[in-house]
Protein backbone atom coordinates (compact mmCIF):
# COMPACT_ATOMS: atom_id res chain seq x y z
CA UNK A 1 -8.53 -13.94 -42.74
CA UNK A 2 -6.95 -17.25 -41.77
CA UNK A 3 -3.87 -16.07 -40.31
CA UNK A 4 -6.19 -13.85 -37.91
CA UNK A 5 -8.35 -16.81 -36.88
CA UNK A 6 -5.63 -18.83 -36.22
CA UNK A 7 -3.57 -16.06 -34.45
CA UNK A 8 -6.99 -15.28 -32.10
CA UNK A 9 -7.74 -19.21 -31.63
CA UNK A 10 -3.76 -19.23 -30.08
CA UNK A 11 -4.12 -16.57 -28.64
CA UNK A 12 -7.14 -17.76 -26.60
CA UNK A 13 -5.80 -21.00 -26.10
CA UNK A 14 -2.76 -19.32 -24.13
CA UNK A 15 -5.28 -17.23 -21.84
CA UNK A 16 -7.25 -20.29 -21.49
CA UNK A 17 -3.97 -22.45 -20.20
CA UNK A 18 -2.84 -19.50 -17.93
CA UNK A 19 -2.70 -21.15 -14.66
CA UNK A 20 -3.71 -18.53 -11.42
CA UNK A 21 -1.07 -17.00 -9.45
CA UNK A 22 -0.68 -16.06 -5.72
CA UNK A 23 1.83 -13.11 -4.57
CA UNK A 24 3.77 -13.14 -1.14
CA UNK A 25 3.76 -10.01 0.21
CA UNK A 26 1.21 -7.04 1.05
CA UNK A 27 0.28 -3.62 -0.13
CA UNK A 28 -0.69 -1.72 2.21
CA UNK A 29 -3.46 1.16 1.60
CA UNK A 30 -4.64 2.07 5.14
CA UNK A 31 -3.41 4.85 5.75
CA UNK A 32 -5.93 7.04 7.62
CA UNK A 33 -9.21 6.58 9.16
CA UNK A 34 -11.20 8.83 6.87
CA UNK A 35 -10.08 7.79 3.68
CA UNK A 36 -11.06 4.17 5.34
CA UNK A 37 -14.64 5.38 6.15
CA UNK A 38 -14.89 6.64 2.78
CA UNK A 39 -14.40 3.13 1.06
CA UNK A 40 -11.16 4.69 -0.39
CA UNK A 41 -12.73 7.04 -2.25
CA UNK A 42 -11.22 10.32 -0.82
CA UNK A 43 -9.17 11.05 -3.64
CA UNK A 44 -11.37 13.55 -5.40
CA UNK A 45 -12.85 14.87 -1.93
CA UNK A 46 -9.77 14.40 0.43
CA UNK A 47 -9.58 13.89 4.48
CA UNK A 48 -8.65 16.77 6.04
CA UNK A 49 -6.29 14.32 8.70
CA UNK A 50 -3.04 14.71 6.24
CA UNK A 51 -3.80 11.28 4.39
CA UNK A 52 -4.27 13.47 0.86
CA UNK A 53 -0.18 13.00 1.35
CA UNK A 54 -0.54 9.59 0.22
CA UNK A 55 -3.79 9.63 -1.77
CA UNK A 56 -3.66 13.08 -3.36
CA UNK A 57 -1.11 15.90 -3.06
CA UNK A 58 -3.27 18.53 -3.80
CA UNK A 59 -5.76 18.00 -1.22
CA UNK A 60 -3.74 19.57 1.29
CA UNK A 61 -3.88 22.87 0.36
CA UNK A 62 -7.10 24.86 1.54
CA UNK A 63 -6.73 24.50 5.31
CA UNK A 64 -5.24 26.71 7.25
CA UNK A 65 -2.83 25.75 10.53
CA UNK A 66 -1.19 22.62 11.50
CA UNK A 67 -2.59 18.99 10.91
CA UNK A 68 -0.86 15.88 12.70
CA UNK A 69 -2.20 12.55 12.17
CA UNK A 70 -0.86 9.26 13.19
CA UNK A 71 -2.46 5.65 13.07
CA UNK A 72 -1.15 2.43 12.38
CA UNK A 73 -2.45 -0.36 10.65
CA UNK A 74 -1.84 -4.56 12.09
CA UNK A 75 -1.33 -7.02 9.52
CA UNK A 76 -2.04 -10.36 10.93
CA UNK A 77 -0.55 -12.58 8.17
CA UNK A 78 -1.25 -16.53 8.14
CA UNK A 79 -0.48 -19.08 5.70
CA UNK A 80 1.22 -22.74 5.64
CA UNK A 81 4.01 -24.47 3.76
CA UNK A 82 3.40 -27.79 1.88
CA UNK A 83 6.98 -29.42 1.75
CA UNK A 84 7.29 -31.13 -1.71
CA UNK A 85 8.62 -35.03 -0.88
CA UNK A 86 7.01 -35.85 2.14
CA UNK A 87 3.35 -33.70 1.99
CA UNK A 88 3.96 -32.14 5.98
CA UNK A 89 1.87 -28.91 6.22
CA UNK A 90 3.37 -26.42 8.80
CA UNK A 91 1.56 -23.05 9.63
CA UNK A 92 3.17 -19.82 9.49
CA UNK A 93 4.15 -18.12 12.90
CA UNK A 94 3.83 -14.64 12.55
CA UNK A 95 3.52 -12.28 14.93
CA UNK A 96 0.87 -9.74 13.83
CA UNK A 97 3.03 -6.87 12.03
CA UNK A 98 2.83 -3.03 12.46
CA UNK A 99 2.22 -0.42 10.07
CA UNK A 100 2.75 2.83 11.00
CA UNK A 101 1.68 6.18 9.39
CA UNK A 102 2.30 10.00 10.31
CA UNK A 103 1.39 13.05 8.49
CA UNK A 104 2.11 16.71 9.22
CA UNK A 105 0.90 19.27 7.63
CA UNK A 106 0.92 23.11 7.38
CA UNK A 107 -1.95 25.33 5.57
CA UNK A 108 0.67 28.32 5.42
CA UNK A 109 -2.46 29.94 3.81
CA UNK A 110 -5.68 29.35 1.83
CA UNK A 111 -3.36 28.95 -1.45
CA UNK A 112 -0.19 27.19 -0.29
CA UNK A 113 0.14 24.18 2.02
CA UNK A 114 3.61 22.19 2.57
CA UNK A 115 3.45 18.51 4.58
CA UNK A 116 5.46 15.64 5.27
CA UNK A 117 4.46 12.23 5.39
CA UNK A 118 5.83 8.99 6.41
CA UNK A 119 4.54 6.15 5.44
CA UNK A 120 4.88 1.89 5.36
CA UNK A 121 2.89 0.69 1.66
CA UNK A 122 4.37 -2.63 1.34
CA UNK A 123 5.85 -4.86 4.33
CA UNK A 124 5.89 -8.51 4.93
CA UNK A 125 6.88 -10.69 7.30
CA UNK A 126 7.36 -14.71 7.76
CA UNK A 127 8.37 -16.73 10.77
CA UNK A 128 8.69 -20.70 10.53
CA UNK A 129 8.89 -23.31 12.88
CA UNK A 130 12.09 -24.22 13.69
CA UNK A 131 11.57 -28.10 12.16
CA UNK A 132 9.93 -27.32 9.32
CA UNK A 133 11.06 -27.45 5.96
CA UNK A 134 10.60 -23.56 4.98
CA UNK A 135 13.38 -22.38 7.80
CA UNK A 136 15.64 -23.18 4.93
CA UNK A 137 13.83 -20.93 2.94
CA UNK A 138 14.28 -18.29 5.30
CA UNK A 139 13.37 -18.74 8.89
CA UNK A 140 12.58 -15.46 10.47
CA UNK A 141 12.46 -12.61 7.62
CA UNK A 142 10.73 -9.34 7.41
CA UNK A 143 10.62 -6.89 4.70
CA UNK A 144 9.32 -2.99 4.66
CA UNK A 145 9.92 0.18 3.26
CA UNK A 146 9.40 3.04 4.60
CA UNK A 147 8.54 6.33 2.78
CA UNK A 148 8.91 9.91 3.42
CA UNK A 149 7.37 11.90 1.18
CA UNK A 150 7.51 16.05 1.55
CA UNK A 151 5.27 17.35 0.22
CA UNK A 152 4.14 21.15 -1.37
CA UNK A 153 0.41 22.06 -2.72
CA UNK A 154 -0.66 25.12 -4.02
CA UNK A 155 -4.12 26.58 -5.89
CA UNK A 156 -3.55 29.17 -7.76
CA UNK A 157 -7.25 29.32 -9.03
CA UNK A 158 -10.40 28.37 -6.65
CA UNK A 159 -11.19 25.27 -8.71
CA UNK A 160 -7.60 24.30 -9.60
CA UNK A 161 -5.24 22.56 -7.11
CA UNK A 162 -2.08 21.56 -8.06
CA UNK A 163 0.37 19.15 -5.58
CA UNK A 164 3.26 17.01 -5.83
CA UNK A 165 5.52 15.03 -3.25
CA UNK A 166 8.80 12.93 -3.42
CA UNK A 167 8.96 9.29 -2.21
């Protein structure tokens, strides 16, 4: 009974010291206008503007014909550097940063649909002044992947749906 208290009073003592973090960098889940409109909650009831690429594989199939949807998605990133020695704040200089999305897809019938997507989920960019402190850092960087994800979808029962794509 001790050696539980005193394991639970550490262990409490180590959330309680946890300082809170902040990641650089951005995850990007805008990727259509529908699933936006919905909140994100498309997933179970997808779009019919390709997006289910992303969201849910299976939600392509039950459409017949071609789909094509593109958008793209601004991140306008801000944020400042606090040099260590001398306290000098500088701002970032970003330029706002484009995230593109396309999605095609094909409802070869009411069973069987096949798409492609291609996609931007994480990106990040930074751009310093040229006297501050962070250029040494990295002055000018930017960072994305892209994904393109084919994808196949197929329902071999009216309430079953089954999809899958490679990133």
């Amino acid at each position: 009974m001790r050696r539980t208290f005193i394991s639970l009073a550490a262990a409490a003592g180590l959330v309680a010291a946890a300082a809170p973090l902040a990641a650089q960098g951005f995850s990007v889940s805008e990727h259509g206008s529908c699933q936006m409109a919905r909140g994100g909650a498309g997933v179970a009831s997808p779009c019919p503007d390709g997006s289910a690429i992303f969201f849910n594989p299976a939600g392509i199939v039950g459409r017949r014909g071609w789909t094509i949807s593109a958008g793209l998605t601004t991140i306008a990133a801000g944020g400042s550097f606090t040099a260590d020695a001398t306290r000098a704040v500088t701002d970032l200089k970003n330029n706002p940063i484009p995230v593109p999305h396309i999605y095609i897809v094909d409802g070869i019938s009411d069973k069987v649909a096949a798409g492609l997507g291609l996609f931007i989920p994480y990106g990040l960019g930074t751009k310093w002044d040229s006297t501050s402190v962070a250029r040494y850092v990295g002055y000018d960087n930017s960072l994305s992947t892209i994904y393109i994800q084919p994808t196949i979808a197929v329902r071999p029962d009216p309430a079953i749906a089954i999809g899958a794509g490679l990133d």
